[in-house]
N, C-alpha and C. Protein backbone atom coordinates (compact mmCIF):
# COMPACT_ATOMS: atom_id res chain seq x y z
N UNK A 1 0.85 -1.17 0.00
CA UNK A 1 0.00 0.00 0.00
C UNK A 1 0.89 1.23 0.00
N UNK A 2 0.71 2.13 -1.06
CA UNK A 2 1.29 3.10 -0.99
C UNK A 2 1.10 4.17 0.56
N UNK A 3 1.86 5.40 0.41
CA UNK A 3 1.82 6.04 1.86
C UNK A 3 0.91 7.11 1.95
N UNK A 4 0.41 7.51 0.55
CA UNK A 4 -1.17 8.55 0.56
C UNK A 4 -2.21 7.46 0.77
N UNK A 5 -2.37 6.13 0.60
CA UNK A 5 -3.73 5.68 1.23
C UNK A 5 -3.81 6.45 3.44
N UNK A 6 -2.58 6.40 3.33
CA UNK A 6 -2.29 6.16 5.14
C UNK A 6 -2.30 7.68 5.39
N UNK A 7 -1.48 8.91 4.20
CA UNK A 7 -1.80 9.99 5.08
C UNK A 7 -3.06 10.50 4.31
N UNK A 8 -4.28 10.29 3.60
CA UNK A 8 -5.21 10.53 3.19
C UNK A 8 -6.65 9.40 3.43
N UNK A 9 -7.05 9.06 4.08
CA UNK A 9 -7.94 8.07 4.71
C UNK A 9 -9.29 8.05 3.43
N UNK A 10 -9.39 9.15 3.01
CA UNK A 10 -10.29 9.03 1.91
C UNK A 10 -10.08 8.41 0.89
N UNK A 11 -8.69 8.84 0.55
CA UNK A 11 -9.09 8.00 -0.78
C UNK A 11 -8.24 6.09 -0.24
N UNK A 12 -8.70 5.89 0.35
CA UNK A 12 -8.15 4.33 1.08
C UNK A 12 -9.70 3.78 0.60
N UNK A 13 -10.64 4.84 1.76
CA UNK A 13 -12.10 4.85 1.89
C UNK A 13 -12.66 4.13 0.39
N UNK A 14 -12.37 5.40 -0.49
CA UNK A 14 -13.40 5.56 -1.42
C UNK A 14 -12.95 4.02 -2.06
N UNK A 15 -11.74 3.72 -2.60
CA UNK A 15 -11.32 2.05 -2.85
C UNK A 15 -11.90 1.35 -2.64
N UNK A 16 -12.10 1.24 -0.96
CA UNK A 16 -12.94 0.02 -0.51
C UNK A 16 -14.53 -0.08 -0.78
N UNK A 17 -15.09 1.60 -0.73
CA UNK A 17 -16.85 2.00 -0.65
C UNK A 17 -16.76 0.88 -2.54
N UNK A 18 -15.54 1.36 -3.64
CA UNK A 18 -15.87 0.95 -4.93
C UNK A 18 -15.71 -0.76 -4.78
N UNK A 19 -15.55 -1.21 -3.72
CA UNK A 19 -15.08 -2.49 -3.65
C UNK A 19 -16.77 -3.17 -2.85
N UNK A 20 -17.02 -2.58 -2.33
CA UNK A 20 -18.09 -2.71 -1.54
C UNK A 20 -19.64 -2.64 -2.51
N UNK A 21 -19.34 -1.57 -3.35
CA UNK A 21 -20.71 -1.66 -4.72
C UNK A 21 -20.31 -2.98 -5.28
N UNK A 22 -19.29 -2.43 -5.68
CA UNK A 22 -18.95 -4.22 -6.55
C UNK A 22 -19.68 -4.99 -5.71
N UNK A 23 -19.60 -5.70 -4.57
CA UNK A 23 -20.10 -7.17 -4.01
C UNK A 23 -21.19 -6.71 -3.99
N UNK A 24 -22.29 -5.76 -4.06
CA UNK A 24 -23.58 -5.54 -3.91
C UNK A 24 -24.03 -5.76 -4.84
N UNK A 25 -23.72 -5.58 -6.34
CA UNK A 25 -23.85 -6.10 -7.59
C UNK A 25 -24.01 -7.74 -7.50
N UNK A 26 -22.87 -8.08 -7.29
CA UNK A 26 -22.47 -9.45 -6.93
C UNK A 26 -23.08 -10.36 -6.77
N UNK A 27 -23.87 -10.11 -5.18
CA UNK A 27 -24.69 -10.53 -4.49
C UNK A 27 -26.32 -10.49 -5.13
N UNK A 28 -25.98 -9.25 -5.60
CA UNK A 28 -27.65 -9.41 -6.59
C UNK A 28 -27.79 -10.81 -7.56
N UNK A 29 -26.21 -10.65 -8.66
CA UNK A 29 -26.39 -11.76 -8.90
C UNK A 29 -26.22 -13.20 -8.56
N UNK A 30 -25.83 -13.15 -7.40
CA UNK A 30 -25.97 -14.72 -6.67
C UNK A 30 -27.55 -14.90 -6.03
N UNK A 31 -28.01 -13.26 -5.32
CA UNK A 31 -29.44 -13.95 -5.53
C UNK A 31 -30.74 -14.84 -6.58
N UNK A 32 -29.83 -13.87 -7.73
CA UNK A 32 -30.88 -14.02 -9.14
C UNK A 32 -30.78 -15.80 -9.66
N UNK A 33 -29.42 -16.37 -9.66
CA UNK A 33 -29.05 -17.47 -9.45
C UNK A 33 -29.80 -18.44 -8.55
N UNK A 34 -29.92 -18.11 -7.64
CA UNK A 34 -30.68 -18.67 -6.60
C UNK A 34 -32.20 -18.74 -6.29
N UNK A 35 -32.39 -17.72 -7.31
CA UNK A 35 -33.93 -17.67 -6.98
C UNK A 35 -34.82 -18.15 -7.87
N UNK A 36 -33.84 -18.61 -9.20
CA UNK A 36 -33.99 -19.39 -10.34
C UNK A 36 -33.84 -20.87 -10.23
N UNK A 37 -34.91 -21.39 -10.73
CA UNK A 37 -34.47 -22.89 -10.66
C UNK A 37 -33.60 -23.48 -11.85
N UNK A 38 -32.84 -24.48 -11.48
CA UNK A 38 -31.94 -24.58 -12.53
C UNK A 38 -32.24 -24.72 -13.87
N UNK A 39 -33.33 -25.57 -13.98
CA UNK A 39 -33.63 -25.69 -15.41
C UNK A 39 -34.40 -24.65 -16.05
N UNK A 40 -34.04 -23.54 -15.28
CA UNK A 40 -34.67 -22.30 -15.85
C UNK A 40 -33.32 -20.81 -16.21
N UNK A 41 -32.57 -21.40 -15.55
CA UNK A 41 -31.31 -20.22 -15.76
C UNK A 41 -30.68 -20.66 -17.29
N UNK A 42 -31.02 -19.17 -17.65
CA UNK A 42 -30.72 -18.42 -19.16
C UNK A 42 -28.81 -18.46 -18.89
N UNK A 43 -28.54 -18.83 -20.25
CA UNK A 43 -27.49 -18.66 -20.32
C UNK A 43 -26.53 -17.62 -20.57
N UNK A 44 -27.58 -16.19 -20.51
CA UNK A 44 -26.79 -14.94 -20.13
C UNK A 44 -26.93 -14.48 -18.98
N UNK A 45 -28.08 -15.13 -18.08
CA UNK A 45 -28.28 -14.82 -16.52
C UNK A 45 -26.40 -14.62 -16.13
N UNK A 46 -27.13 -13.25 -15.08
CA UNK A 46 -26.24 -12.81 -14.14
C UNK A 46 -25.52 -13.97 -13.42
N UNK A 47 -24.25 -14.54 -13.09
CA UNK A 47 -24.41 -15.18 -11.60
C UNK A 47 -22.66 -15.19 -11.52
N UNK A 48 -22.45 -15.93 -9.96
CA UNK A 48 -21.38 -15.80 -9.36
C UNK A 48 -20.82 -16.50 -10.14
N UNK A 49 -19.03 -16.49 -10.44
CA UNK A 49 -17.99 -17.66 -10.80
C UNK A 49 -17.01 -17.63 -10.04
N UNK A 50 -16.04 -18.29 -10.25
CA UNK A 50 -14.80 -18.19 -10.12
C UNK A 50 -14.03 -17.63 -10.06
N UNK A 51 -14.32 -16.32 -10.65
CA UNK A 51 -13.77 -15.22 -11.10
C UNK A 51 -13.62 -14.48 -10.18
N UNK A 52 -15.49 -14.10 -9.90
CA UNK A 52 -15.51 -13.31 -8.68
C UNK A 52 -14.62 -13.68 -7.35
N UNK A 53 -14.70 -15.27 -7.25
CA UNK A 53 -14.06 -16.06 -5.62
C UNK A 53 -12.84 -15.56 -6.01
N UNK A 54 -11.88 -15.60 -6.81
CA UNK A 54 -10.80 -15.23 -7.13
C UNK A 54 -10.55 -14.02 -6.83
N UNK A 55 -10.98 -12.75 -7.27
CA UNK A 55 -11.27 -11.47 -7.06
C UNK A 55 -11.28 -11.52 -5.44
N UNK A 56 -12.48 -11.74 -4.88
CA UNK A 56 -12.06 -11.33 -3.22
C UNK A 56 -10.79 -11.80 -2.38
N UNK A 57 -10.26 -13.07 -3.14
CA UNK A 57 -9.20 -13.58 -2.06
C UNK A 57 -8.03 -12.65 -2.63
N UNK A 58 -7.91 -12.00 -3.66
CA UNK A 58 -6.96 -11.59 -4.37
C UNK A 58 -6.71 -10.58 -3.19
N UNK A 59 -7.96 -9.47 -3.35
CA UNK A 59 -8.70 -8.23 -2.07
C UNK A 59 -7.85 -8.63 -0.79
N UNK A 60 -8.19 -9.60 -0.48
CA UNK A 60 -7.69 -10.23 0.84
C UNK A 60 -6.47 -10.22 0.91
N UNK A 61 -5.75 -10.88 0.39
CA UNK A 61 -4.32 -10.64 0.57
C UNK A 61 -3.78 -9.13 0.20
N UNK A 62 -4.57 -8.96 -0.58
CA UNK A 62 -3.33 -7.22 -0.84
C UNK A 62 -3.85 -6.65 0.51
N UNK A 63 -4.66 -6.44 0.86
CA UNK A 63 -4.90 -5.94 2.65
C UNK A 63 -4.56 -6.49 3.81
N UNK A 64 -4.07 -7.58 3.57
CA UNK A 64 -4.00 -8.51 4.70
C UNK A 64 -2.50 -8.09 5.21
N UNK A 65 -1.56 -7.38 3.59
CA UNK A 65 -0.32 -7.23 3.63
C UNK A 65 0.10 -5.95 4.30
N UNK A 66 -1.12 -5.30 4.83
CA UNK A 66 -1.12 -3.76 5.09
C UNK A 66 -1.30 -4.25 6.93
N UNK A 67 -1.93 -5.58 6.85
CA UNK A 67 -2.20 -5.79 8.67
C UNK A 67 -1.26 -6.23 9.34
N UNK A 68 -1.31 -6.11 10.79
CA UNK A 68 -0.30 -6.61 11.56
C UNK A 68 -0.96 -7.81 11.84
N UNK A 69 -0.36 -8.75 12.19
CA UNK A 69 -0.49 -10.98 12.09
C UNK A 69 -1.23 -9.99 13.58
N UNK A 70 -2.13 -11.21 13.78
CA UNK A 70 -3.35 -11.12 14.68
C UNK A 70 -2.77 -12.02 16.12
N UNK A 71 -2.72 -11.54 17.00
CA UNK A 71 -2.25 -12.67 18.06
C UNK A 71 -3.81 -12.70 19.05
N UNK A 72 -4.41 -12.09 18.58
CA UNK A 72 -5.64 -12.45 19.99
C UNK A 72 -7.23 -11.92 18.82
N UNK A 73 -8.37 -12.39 19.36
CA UNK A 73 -9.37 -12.07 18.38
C UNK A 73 -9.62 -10.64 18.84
N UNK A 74 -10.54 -10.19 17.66
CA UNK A 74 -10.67 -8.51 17.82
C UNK A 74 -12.11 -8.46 17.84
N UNK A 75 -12.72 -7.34 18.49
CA UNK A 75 -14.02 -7.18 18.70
C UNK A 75 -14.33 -6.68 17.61
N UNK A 76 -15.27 -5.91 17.15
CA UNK A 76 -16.10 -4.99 16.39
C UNK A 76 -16.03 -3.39 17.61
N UNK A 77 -15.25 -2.47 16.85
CA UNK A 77 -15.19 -1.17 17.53
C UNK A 77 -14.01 -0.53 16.51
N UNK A 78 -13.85 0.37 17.63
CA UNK A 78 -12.66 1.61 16.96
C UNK A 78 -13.13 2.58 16.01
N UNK A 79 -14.12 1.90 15.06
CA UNK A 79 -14.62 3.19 14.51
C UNK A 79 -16.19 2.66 13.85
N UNK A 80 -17.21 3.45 13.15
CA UNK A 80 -18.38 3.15 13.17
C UNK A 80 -18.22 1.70 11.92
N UNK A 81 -17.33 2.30 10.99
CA UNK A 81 -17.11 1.52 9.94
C UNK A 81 -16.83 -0.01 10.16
N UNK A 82 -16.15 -0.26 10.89
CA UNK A 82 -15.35 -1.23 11.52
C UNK A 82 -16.49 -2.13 12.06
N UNK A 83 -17.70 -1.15 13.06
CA UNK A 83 -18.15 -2.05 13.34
C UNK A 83 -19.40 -2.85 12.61
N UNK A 84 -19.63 -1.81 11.22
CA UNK A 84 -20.85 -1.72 10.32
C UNK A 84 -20.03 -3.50 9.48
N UNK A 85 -18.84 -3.26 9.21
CA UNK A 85 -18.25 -4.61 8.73
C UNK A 85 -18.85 -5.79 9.32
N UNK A 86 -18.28 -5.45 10.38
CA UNK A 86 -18.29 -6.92 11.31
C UNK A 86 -19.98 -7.58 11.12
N UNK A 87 -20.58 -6.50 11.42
CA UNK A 87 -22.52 -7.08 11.24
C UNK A 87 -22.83 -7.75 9.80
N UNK A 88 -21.73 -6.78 9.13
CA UNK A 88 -21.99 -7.66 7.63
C UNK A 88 -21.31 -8.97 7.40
N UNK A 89 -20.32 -9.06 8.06
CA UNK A 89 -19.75 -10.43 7.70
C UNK A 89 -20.81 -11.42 8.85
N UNK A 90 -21.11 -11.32 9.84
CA UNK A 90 -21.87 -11.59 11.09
C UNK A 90 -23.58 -11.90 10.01
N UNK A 91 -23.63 -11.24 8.99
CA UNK A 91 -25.18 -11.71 8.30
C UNK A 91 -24.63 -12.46 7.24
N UNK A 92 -22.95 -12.06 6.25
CA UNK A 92 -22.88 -13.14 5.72
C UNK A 92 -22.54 -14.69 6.03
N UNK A 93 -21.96 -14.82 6.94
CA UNK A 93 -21.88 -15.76 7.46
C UNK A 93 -23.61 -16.60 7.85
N UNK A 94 -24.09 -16.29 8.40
CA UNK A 94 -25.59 -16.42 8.64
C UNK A 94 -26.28 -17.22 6.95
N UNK A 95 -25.55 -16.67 6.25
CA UNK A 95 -26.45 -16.67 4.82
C UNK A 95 -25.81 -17.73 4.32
N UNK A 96 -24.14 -17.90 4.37
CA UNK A 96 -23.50 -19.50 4.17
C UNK A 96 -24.35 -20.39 4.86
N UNK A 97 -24.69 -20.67 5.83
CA UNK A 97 -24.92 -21.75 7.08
C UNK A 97 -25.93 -21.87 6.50
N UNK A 98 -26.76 -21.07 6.07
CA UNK A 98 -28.78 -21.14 5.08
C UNK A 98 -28.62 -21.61 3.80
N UNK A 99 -27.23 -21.56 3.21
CA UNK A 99 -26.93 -22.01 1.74
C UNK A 99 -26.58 -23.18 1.67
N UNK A 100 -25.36 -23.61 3.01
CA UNK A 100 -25.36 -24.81 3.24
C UNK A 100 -26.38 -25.94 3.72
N UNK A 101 -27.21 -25.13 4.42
CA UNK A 101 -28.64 -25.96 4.97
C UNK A 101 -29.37 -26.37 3.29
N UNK A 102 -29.39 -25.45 2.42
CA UNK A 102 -30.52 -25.59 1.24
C UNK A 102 -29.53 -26.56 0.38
N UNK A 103 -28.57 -26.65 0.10
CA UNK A 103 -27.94 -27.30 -0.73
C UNK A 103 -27.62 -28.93 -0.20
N UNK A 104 -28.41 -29.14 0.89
CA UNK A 104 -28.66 -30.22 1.08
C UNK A 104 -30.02 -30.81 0.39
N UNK A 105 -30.67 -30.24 0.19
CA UNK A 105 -32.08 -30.24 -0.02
C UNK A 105 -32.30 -29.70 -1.80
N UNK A 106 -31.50 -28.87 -2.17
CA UNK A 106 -31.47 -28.52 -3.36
C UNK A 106 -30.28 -28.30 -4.61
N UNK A 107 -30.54 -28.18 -5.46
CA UNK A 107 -28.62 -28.34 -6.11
C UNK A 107 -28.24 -26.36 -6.05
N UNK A 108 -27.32 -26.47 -5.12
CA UNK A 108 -26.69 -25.03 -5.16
C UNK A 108 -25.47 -24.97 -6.13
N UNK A 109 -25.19 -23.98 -6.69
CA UNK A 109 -23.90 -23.71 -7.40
C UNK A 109 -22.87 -23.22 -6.46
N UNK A 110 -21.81 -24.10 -6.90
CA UNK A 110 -20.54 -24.58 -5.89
C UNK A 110 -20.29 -22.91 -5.63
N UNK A 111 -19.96 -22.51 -6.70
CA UNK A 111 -19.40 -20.77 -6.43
C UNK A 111 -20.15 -20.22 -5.59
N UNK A 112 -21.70 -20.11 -5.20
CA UNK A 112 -22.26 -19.26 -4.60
C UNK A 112 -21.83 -19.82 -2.79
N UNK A 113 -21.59 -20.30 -2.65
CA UNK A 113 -21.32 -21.17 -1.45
C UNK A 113 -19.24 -20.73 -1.14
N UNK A 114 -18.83 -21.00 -2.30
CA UNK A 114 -17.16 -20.08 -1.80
C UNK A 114 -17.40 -18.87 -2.14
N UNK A 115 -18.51 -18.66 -3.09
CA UNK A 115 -18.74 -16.29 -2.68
C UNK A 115 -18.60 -16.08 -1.28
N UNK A 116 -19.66 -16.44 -0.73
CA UNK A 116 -20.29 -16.30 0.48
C UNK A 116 -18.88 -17.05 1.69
N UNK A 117 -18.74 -17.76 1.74
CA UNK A 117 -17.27 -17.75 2.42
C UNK A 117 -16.20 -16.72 2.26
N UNK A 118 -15.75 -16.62 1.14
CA UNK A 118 -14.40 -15.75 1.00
C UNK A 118 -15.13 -14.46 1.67
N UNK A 119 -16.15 -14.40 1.14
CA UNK A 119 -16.68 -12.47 1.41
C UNK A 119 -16.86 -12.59 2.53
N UNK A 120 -17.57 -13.65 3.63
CA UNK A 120 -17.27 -13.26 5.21
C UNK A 120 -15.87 -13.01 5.56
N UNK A 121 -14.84 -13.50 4.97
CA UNK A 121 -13.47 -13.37 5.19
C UNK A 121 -13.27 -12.38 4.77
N UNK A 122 -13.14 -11.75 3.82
CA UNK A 122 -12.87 -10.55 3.41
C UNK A 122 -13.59 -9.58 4.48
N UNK A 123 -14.52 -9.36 4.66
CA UNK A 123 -15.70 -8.26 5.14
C UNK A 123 -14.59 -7.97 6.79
N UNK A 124 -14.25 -9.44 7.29
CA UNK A 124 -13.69 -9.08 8.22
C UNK A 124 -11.91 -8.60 8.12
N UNK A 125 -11.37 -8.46 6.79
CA UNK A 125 -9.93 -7.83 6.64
C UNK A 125 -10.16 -6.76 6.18
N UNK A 126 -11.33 -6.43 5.85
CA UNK A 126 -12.17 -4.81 5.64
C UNK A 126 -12.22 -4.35 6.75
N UNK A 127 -12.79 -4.66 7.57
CA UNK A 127 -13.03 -3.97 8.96
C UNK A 127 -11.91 -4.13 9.76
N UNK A 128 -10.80 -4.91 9.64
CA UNK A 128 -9.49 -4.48 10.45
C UNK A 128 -8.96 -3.10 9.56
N UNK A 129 -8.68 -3.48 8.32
CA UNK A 129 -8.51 -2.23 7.69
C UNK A 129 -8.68 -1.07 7.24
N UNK A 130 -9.75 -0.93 7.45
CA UNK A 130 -10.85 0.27 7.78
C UNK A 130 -10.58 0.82 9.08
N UNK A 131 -10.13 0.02 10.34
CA UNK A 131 -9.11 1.11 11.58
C UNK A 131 -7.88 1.65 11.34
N UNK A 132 -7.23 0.64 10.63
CA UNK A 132 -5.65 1.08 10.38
C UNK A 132 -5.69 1.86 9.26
N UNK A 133 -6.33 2.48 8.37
CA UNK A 133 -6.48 3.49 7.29
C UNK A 133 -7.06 4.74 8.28
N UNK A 134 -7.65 4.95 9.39
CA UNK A 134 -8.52 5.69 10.29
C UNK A 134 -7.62 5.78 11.48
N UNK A 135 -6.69 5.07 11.40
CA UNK A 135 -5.71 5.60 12.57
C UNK A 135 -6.11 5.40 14.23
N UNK A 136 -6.87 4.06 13.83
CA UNK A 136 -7.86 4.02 15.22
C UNK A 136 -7.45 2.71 15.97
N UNK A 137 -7.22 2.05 16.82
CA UNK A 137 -6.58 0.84 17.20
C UNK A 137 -7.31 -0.13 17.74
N UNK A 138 -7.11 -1.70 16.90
CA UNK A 138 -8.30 -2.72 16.87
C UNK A 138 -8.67 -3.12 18.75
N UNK A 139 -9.82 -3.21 18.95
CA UNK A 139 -10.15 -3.58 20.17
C UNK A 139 -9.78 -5.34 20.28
N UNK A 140 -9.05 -5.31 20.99
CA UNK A 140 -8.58 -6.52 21.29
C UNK A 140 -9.73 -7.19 22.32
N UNK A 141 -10.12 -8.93 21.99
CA UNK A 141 -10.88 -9.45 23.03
C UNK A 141 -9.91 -9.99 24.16
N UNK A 142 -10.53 -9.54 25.23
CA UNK A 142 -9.78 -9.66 26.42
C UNK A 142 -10.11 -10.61 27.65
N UNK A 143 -10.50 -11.79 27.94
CA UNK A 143 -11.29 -12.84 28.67
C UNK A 143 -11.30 -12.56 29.97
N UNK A 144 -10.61 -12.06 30.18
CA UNK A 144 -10.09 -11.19 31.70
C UNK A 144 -11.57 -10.15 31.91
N UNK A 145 -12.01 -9.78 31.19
CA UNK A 145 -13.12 -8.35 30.92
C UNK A 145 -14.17 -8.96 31.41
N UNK A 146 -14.29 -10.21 31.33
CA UNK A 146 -15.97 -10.99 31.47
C UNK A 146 -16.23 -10.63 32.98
N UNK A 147 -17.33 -10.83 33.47
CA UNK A 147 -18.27 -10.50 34.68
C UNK A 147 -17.76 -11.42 36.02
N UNK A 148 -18.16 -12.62 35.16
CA UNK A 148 -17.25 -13.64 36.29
C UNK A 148 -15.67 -14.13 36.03
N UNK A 149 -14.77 -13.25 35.17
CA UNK A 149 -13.71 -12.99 35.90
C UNK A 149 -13.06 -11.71 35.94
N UNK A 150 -14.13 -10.99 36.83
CA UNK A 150 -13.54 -9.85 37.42
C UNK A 150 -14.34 -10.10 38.86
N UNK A 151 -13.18 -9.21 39.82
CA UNK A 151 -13.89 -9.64 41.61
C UNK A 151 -14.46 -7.97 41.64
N UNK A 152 -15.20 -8.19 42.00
CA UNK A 152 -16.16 -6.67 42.86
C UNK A 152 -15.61 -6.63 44.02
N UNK A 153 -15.67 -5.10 44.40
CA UNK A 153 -15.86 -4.81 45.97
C UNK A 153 -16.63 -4.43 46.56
């Protein structure tokens, strides 16, 4: 990552907001895929490939190279963005586990099932990176913090 993403936070921002339409597109067409039964999807229908799964892990690593290696899990905080991520990977994830439930029951396309994986992964190297572009420092989970292990007086 160059050193104007770090002293200019916007245009880091605006990268990711164009990275973020993209999967909204995306996702439209993995719905449209999905909401089609197979022997009905047109062979110019919209839908997920390979391409796309390729594309996010690509995402992933070029950001991943901007993070510091993780030694403890991180909450959702530090900044609003950060924590708007986390809910999204927190519903995509939700939406794998419902894809995996249906694709027992119905024929899913393999890609829409590693979309939906990589992009919970991603969503969450978005939201580490979305503090460290913001200059804000990841909330570390701390087990020590819980109720019953802390003593009152």
């Amino acid at each position: 990552m160059d050193e104007k993403t770090f002293d200019d936070p916007r245009f880091a921002l605006n990268r990711t907001y164009a990275k973020m339409k993209r999967v909204q597109h995306e996702l439209f067409n993995l719905g449209s895929i999905l909401a089609t039964k197979p022997e009905d999807v047109h062979e110019k229908q919209a839908r997920i490939t390979s391409g796309e799964v390729a594309q996010l892990e690509r995402e992933i690593d070029a950001m991943n190279e901007d993070l510091p290696a993780l030694r403890s899990f991180v909450l959702p905080g530090g900044t609003r963005l950060n924590a708007d991520l986390h809910v999204a990977r927190t519903v995509c994830r939700r939406a794998e586990r419902l894809l995996v439930a249906l694709s027992r029951e119905e024929e899913v396309p393999t890609e829409a099932l590693q979309y939906l994986n990589r992009l919970s992964d991603a969503l969450f190297v978005w939201s580490r990176w979305a503090n460290l572009v913001l200059h804000k420092p990841e909330v570390l989970w701390d087990p020590n913090q819980a109720a019953s292990a802390r003593t009152w007086e």
